[in-house]
N, C-alpha and C. Protein backbone atom coordinates (compact mmCIF):
# COMPACT_ATOMS: atom_id res chain seq x y z
N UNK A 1 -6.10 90.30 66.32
CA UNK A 1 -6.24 89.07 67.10
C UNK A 1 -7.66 89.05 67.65
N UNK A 2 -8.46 87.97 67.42
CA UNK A 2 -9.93 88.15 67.92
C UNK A 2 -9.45 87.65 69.50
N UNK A 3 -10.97 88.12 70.02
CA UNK A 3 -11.03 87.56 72.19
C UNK A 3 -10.92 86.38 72.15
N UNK A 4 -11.38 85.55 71.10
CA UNK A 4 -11.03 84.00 71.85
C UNK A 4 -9.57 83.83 71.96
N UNK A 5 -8.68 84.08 70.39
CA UNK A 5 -7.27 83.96 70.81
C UNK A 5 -6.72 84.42 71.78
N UNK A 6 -6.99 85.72 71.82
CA UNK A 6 -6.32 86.86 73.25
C UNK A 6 -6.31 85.91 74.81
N UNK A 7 -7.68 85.87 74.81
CA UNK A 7 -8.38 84.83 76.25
C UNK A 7 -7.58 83.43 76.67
N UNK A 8 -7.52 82.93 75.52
CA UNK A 8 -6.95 81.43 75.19
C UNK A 8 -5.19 82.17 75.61
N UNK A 9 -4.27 82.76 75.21
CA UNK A 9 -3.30 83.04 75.57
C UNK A 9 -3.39 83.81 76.76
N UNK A 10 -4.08 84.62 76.71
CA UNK A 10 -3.63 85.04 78.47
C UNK A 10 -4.08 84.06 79.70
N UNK A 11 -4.45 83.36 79.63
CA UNK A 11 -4.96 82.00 80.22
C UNK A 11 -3.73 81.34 80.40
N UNK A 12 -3.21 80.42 79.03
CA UNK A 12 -1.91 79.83 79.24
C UNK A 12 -1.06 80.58 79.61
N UNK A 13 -1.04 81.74 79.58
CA UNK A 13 0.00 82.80 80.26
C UNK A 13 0.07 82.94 81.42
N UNK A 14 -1.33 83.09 81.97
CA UNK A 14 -1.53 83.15 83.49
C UNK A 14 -0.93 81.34 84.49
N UNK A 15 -1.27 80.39 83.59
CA UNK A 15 -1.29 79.44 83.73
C UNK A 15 0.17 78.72 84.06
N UNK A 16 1.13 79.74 83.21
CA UNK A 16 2.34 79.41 82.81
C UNK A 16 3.01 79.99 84.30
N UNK A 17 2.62 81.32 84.79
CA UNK A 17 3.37 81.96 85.94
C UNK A 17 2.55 81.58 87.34
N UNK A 18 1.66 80.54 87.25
CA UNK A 18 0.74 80.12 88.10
C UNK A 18 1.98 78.49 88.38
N UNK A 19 2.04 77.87 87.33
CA UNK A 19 2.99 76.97 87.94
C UNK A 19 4.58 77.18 87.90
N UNK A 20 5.34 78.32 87.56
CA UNK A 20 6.19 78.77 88.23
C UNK A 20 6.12 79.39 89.56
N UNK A 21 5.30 79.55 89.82
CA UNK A 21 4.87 80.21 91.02
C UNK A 21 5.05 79.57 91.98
N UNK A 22 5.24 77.98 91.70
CA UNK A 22 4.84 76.84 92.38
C UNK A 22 6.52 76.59 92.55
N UNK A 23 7.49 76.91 91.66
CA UNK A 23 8.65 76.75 91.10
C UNK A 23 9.55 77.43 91.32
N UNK A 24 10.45 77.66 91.85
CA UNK A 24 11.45 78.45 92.42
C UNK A 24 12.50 79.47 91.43
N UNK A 25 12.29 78.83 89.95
CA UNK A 25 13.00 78.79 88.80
C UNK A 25 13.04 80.65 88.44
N UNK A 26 13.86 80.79 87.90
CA UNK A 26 13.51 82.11 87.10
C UNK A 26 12.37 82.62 85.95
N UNK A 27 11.79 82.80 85.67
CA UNK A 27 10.93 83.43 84.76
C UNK A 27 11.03 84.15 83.63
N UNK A 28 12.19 85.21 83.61
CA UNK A 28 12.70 85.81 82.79
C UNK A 28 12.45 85.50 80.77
N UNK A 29 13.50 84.28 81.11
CA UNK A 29 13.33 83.94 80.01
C UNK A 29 11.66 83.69 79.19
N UNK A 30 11.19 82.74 80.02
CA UNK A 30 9.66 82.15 79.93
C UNK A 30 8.71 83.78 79.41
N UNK A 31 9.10 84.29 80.10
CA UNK A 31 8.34 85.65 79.94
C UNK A 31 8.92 86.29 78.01
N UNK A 32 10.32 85.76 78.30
CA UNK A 32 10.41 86.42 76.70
C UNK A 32 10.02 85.68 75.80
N UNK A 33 10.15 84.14 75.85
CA UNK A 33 9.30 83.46 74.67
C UNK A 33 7.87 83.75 74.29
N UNK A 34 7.52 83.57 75.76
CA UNK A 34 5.75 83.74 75.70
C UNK A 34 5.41 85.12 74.52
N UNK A 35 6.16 86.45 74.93
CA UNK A 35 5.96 87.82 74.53
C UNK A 35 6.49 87.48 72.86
N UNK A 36 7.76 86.76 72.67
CA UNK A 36 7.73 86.67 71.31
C UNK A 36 7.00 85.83 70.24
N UNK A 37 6.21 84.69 70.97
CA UNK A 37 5.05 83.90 70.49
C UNK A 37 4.28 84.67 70.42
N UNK A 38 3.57 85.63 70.76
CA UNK A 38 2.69 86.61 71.09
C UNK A 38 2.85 87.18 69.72
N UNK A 39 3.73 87.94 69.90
CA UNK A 39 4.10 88.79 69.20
C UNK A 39 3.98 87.77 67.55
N UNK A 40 4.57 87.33 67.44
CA UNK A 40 4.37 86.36 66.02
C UNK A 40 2.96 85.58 65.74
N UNK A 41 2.06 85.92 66.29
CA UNK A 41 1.03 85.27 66.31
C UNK A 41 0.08 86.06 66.00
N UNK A 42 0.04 87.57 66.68
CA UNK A 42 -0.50 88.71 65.89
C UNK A 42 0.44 89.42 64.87
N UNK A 43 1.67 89.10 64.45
CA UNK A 43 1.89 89.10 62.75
C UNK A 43 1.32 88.39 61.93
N UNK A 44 1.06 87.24 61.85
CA UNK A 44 0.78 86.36 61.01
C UNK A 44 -0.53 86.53 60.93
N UNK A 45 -1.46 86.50 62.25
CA UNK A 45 -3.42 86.70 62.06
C UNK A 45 -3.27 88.13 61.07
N UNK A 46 -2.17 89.01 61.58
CA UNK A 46 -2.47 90.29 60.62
C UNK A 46 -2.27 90.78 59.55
N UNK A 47 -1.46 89.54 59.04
CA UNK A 47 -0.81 89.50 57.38
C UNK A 47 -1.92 88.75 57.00
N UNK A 48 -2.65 87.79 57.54
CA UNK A 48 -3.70 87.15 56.84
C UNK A 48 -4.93 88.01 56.62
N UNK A 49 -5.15 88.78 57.45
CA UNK A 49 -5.79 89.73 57.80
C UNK A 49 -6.41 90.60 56.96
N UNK A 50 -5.05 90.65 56.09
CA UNK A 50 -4.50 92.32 55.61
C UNK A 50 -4.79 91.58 54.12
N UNK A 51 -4.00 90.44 53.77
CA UNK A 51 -3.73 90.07 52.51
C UNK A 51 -5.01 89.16 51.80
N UNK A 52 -5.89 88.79 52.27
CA UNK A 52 -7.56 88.51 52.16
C UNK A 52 -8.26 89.21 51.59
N UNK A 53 -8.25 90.63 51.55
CA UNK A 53 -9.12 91.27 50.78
C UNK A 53 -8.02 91.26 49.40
N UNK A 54 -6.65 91.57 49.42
CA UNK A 54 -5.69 92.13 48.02
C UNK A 54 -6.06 90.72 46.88
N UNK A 55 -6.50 89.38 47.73
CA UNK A 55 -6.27 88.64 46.53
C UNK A 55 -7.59 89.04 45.59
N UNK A 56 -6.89 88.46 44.10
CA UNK A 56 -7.91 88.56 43.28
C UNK A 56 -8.99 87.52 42.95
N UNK A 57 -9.94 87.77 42.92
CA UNK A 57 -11.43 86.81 42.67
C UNK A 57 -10.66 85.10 41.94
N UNK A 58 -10.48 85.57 40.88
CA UNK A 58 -10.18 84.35 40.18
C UNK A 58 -9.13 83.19 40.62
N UNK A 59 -8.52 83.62 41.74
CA UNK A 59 -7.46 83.12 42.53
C UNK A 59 -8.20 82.30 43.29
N UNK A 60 -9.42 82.37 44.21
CA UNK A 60 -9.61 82.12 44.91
C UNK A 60 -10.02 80.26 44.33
N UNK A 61 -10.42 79.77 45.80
CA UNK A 61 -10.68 78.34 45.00
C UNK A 61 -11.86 78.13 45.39
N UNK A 62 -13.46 77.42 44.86
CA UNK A 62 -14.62 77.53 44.63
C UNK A 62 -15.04 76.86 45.43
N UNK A 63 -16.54 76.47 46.61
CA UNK A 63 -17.05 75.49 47.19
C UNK A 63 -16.76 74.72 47.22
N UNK A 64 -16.90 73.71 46.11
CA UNK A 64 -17.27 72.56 45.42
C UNK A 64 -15.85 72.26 45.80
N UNK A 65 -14.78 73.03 45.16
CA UNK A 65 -13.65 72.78 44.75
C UNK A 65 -13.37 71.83 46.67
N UNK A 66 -13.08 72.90 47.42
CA UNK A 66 -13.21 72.91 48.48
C UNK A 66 -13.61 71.86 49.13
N UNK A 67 -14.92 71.22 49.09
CA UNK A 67 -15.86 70.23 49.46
C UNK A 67 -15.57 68.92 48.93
N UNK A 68 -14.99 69.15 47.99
CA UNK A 68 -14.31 68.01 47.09
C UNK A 68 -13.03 67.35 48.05
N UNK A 69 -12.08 68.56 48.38
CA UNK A 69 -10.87 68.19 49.00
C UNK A 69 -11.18 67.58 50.11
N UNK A 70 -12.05 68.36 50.89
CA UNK A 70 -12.31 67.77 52.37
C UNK A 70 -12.71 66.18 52.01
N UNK A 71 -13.75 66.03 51.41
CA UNK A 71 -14.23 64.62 50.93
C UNK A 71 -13.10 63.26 50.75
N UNK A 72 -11.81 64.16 49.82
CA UNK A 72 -10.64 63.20 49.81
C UNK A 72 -10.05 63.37 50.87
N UNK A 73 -9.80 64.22 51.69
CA UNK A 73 -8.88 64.02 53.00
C UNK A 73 -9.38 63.12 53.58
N UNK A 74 -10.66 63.15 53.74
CA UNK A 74 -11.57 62.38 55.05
C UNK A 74 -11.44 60.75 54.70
N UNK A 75 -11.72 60.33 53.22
CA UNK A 75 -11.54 59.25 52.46
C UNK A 75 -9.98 58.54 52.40
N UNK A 76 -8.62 59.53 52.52
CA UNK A 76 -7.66 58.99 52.53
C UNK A 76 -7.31 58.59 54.16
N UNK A 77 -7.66 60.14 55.25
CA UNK A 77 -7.51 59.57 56.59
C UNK A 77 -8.61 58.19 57.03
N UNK A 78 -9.13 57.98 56.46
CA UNK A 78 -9.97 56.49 56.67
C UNK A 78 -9.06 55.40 56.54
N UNK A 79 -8.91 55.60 55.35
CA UNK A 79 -8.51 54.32 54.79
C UNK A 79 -6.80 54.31 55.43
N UNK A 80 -6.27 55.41 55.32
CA UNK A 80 -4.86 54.83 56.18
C UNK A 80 -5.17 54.58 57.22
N UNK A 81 -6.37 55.11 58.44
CA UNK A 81 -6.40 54.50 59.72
C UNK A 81 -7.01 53.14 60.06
N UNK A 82 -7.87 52.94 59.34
CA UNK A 82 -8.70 51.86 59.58
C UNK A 82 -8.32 50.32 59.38
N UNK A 83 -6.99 49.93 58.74
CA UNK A 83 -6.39 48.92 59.11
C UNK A 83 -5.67 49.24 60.76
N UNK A 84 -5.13 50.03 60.96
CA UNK A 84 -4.72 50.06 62.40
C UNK A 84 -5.55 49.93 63.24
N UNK A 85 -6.85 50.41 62.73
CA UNK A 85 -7.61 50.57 64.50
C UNK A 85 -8.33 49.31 64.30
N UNK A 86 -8.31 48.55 63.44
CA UNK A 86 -8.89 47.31 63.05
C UNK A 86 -8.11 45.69 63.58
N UNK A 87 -6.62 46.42 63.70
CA UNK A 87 -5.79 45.56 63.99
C UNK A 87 -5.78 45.65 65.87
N UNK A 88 -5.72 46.76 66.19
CA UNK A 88 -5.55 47.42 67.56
C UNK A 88 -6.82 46.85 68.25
N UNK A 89 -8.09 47.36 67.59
CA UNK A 89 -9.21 46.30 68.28
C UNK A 89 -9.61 45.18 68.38
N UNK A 90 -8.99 44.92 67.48
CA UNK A 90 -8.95 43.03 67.49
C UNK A 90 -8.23 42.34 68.66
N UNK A 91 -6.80 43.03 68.66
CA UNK A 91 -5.63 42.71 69.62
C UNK A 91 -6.46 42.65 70.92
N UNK A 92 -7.17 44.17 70.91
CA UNK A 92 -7.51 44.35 72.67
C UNK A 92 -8.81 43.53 72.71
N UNK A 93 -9.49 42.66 71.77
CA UNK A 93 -10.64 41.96 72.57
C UNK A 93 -9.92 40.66 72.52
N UNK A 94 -8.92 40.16 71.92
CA UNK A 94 -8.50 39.04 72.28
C UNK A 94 -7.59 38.95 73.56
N UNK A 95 -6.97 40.16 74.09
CA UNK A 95 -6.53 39.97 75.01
C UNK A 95 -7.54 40.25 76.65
N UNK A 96 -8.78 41.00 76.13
CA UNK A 96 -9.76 40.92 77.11
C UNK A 96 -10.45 39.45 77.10
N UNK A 97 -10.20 38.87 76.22
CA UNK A 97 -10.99 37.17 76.21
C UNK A 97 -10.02 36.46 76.73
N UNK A 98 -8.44 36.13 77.00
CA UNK A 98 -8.26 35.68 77.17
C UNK A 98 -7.48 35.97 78.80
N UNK A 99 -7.71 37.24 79.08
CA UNK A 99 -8.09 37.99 80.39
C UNK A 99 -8.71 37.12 81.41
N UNK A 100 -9.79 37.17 80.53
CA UNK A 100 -11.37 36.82 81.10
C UNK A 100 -10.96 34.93 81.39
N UNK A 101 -10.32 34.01 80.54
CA UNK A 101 -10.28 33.26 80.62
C UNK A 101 -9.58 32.66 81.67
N UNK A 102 -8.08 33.61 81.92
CA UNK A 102 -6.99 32.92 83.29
C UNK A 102 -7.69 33.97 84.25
N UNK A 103 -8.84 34.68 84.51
CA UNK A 103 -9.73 35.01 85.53
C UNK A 103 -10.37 33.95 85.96
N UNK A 104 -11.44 33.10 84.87
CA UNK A 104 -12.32 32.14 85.76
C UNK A 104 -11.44 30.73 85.84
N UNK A 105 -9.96 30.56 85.24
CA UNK A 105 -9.31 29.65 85.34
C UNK A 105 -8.64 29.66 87.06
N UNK A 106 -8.32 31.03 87.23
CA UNK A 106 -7.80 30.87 88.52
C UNK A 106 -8.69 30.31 89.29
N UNK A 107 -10.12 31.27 89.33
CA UNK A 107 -11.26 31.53 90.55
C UNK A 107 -11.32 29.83 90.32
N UNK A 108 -11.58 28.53 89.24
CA UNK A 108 -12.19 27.18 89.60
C UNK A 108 -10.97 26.69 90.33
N UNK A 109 -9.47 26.96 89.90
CA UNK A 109 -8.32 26.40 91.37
C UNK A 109 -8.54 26.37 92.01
N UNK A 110 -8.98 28.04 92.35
CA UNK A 110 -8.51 28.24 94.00
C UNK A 110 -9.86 27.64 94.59
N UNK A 111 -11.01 27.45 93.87
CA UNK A 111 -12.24 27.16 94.69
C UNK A 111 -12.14 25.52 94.50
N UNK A 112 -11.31 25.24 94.29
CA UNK A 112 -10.83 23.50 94.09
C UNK A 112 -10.18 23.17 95.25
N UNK A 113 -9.12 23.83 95.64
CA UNK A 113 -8.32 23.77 96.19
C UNK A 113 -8.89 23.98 97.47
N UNK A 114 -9.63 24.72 98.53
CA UNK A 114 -10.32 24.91 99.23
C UNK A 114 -10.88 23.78 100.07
């Protein structure tokens, strides 16, 4: 397990008995999840760990190969988001325009009315 992970969990750990602390509740349990997340978290960094050097060369997958994928992820998360946030920003400036509109509609009433 490298120090950032370690740090990063004993933090939320500390963090975790910092607002029970606050909490009248038992701990017990909380204490055994935390220890068995723990615990499964340096299995897995250490099977990856371990099993990184055993693979063989030709297995592996190339730069390019690599650089390629990222390229299509980035190209597919676009394009599925960008009708939404296209739709979403549209929504919110028409509802800031027409905000804006029963704003100076009130302010000429009430300064009518006066």
């Amino acid at each position: 397990m490298d120090t950032a992970s370690f740090l990063y969990l004993r933090w939320r750990h500390w963090q975790w008995h910092h607002h029970q602390a606050n909490n009248s509740n038992s701990t017990l349990w909380q204490d055994a999840v935390f220890y068995i997340l723990c615990a499964a978290y340096a299995l897995v960094s250490s099977l990856a760990l371990v099993s990184s050097p055993l693979r063989p060369p030709s297995s592996s997958i190339s730069l390019t190969n690599t650089h390629t994928l990222q390229i299509q992820l980035v190209l597919v998360l676009v394009l599925l988001d960008l009708p939404g946030l296209l739709f979403f920003s549209t929504y919110t400036l028409l509802v800031l325009f027409w905000a804006e509109i029963y704003h100076q509609a009130t302010l000429a009433s009430s300064s009518t009315s006066i």
